[in-house]
C-alpha atoms as a PDB file:
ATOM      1  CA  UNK A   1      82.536 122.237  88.842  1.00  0.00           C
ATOM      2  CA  UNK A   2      84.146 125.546  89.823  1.00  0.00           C
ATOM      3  CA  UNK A   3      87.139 125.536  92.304  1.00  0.00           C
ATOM      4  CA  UNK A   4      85.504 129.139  93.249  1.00  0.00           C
ATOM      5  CA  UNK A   5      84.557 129.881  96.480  1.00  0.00           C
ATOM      6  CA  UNK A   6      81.349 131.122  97.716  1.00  0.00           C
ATOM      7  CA  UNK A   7      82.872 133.361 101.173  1.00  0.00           C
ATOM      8  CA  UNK A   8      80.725 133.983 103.889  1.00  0.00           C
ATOM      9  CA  UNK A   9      83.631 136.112 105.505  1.00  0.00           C
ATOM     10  CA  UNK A  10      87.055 136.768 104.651  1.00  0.00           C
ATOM     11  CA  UNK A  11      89.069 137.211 107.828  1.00  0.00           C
ATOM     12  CA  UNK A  12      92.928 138.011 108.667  1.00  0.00           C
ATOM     13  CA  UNK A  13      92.789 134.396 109.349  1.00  0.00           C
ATOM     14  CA  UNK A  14      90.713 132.014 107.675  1.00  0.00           C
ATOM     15  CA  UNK A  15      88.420 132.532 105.444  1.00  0.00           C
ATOM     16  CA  UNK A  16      84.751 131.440 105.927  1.00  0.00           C
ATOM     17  CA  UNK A  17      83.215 129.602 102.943  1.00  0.00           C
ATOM     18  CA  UNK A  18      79.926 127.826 102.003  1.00  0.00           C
ATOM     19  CA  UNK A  19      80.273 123.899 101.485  1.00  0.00           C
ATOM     20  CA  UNK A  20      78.816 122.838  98.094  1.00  0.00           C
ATOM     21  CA  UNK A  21      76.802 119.652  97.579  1.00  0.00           C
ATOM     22  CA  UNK A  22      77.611 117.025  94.838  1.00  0.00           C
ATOM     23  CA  UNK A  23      74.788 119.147  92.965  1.00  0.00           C
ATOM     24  CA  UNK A  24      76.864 122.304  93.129  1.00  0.00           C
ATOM     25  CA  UNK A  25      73.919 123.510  95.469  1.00  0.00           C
ATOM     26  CA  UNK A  26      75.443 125.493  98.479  1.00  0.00           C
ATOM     27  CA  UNK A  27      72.955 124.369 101.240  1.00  0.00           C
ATOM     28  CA  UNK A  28      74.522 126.919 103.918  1.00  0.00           C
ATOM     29  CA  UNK A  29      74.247 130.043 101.876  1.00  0.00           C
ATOM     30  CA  UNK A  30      70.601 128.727 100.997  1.00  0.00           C
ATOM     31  CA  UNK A  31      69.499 128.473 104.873  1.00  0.00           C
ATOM     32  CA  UNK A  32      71.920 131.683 105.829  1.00  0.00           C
ATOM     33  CA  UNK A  33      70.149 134.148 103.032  1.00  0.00           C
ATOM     34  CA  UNK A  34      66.391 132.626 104.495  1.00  0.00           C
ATOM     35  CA  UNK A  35      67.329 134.205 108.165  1.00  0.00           C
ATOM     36  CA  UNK A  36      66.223 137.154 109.348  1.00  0.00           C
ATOM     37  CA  UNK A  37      68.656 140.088 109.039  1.00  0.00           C
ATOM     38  CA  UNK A  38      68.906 139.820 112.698  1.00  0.00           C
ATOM     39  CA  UNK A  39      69.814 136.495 112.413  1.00  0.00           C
ATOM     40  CA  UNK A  40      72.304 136.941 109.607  1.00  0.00           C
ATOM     41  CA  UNK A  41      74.226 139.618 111.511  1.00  0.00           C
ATOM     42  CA  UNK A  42      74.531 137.324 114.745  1.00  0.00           C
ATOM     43  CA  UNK A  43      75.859 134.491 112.947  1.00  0.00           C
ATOM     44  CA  UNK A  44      78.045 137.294 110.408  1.00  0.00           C
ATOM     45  CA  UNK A  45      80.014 138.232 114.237  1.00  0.00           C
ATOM     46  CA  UNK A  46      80.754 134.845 114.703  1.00  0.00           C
ATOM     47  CA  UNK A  47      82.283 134.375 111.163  1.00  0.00           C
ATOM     48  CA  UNK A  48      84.474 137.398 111.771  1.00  0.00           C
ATOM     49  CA  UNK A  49      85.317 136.277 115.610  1.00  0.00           C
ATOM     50  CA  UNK A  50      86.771 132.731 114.080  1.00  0.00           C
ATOM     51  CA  UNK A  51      87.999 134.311 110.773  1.00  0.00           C
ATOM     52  CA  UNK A  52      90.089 137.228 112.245  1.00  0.00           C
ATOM     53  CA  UNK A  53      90.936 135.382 115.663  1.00  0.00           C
ATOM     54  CA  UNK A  54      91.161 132.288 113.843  1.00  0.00           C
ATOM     55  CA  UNK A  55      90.061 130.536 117.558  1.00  0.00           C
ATOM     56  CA  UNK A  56      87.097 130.511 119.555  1.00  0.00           C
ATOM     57  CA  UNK A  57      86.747 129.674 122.964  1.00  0.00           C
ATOM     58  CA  UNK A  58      82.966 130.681 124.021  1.00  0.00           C
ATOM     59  CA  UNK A  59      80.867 127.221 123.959  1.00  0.00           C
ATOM     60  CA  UNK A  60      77.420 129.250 123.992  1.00  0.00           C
ATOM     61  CA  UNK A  61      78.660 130.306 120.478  1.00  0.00           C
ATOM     62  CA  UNK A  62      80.697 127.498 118.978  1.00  0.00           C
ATOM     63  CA  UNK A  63      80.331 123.479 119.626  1.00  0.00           C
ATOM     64  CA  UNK A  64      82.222 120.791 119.052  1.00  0.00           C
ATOM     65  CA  UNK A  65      80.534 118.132 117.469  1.00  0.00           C
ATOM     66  CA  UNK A  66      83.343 116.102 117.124  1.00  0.00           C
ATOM     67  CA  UNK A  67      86.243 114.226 115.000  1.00  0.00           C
ATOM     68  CA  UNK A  68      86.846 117.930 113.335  1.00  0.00           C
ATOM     69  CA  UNK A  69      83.195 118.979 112.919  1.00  0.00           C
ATOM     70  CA  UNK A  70      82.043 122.125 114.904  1.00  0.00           C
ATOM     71  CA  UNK A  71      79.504 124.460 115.223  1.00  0.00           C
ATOM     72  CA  UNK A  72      78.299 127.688 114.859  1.00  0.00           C
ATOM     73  CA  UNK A  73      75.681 128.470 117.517  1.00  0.00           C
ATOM     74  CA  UNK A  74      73.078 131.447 118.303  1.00  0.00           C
ATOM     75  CA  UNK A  75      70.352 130.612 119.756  1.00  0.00           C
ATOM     76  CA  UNK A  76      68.258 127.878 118.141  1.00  0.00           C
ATOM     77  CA  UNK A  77      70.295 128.158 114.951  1.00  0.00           C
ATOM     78  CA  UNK A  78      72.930 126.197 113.933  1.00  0.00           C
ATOM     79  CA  UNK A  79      75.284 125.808 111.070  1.00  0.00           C
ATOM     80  CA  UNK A  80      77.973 123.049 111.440  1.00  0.00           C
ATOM     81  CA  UNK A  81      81.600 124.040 110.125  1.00  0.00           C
ATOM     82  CA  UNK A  82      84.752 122.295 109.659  1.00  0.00           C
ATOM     83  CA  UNK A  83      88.457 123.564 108.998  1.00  0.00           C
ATOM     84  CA  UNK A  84      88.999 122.150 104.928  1.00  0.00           C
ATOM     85  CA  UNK A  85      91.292 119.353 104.790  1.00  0.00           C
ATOM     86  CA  UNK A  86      93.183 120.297 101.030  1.00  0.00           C
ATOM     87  CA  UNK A  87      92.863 124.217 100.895  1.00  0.00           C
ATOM     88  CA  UNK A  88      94.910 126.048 104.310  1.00  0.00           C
ATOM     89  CA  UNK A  89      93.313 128.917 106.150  1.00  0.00           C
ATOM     90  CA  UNK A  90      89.680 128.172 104.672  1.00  0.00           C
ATOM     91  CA  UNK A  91      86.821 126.761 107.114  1.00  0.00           C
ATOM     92  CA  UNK A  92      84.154 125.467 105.333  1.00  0.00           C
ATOM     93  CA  UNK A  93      79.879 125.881 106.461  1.00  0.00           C
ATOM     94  CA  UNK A  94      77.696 122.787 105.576  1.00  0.00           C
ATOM     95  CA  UNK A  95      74.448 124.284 105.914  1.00  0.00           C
ATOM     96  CA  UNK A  96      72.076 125.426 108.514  1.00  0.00           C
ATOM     97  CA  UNK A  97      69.280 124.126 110.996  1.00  0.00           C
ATOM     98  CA  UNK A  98      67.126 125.272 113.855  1.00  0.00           C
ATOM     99  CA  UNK A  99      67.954 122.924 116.525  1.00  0.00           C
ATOM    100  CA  UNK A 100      64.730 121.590 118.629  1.00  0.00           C
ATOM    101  CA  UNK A 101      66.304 119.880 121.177  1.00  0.00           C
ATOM    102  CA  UNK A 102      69.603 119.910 123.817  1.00  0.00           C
ATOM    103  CA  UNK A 103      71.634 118.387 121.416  1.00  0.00           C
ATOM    104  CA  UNK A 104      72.435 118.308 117.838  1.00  0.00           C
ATOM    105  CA  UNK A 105      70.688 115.688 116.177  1.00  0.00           C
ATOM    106  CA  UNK A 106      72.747 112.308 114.849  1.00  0.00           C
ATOM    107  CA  UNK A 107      71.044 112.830 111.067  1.00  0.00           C
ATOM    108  CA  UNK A 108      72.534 116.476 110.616  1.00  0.00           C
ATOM    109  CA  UNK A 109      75.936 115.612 111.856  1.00  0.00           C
ATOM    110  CA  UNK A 110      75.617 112.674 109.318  1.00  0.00           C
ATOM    111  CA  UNK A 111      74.334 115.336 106.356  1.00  0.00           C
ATOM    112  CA  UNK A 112      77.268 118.092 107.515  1.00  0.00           C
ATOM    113  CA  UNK A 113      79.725 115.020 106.904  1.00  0.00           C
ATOM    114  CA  UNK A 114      78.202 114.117 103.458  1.00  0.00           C
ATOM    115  CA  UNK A 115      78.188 117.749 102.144  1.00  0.00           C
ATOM    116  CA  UNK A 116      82.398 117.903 103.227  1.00  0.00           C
ATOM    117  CA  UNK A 117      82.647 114.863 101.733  1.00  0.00           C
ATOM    118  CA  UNK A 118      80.849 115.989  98.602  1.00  0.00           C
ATOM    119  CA  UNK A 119      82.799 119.108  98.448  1.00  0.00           C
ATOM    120  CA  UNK A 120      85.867 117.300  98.463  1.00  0.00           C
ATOM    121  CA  UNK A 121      85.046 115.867  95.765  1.00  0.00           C
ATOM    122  CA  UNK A 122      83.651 118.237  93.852  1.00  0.00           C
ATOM    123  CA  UNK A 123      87.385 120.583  95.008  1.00  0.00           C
ATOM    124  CA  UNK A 124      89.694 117.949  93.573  1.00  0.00           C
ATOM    125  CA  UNK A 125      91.984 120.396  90.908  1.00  0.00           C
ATOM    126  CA  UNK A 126      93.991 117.410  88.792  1.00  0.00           C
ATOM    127  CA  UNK A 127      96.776 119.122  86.580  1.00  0.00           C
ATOM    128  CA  UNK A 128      98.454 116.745  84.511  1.00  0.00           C
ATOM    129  CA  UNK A 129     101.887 117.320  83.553  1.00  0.00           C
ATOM    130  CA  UNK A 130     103.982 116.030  80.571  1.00  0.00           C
ATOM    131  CA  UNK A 131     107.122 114.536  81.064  1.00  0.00           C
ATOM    132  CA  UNK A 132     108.940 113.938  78.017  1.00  0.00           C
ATOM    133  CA  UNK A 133     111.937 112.553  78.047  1.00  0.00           C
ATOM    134  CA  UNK A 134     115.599 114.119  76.477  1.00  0.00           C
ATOM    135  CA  UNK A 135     116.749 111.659  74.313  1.00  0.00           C
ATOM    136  CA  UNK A 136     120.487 111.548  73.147  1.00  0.00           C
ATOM    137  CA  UNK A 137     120.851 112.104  69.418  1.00  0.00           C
ATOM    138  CA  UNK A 138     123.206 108.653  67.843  1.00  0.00           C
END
């Protein structure tokens, strides 16, 4: 798979990116481009708020979820997020749901987890380097 980034929002600093599933599937960009364009837009302010503040502090907007997972939040909508582990300044979007009840529920914190995991995995950039070694001449 690609090392290329699908970005939902490049900010001054982080950038926001779709999570991709061990399919190469990006399940967030999937549920973001099915909103309403009033939708989209509400969710694109957030993406700039955390990508050019690079904090957020308003829980109506963003939730913790815990252990590093957040969320972002209008409305009914959500689409859980966490800051990437191997690449700096990039926050990664799992994919999206519209949330019935007061909290999130257990089964999409497990899938945002899977999908980070996935993408992990599917990141990992091996270079291999050759070492040879200088060998006196007799």
């Amino acid at each position: 798979m690609s090392a290329e980034r699908r970005l939902a929002y490049r900010g001054q600093k982080f950038r926001i990116a779709f999570a991709r599933d061990r399919q190469g599937a990006y399940p967030a960009e999937e549920f973001f481009d099915q909103l309403p364009k009033a939708d989209q837009a509400k969710l694109q302010n957030l993406f700039r708020i955390l990508g050019d503040l690079g904090k957020h502090n308003n829980d109506q907007k963003f939730g913790d979820l815990g252990d590093g997972l957040y969320e972002f939040k209008s409305f009914q909508i959500r689409m859980p997020f966490s800051y990437a582990q191997n690449e700096r300044e990039l926050v990664l979007i799992t994919h999206g749901f519209k949330k019935k009840k007061d909290k999130t529920p257990p089964p999409e914190i497990a899938r945002a987890r899977k999908i980070l995991s996935e993408d992990a995995e599917a990141s990992k950039i091996f270079v291999i380097t050759d070492h040879k070694t200088k060998r006196k001449r007799p």
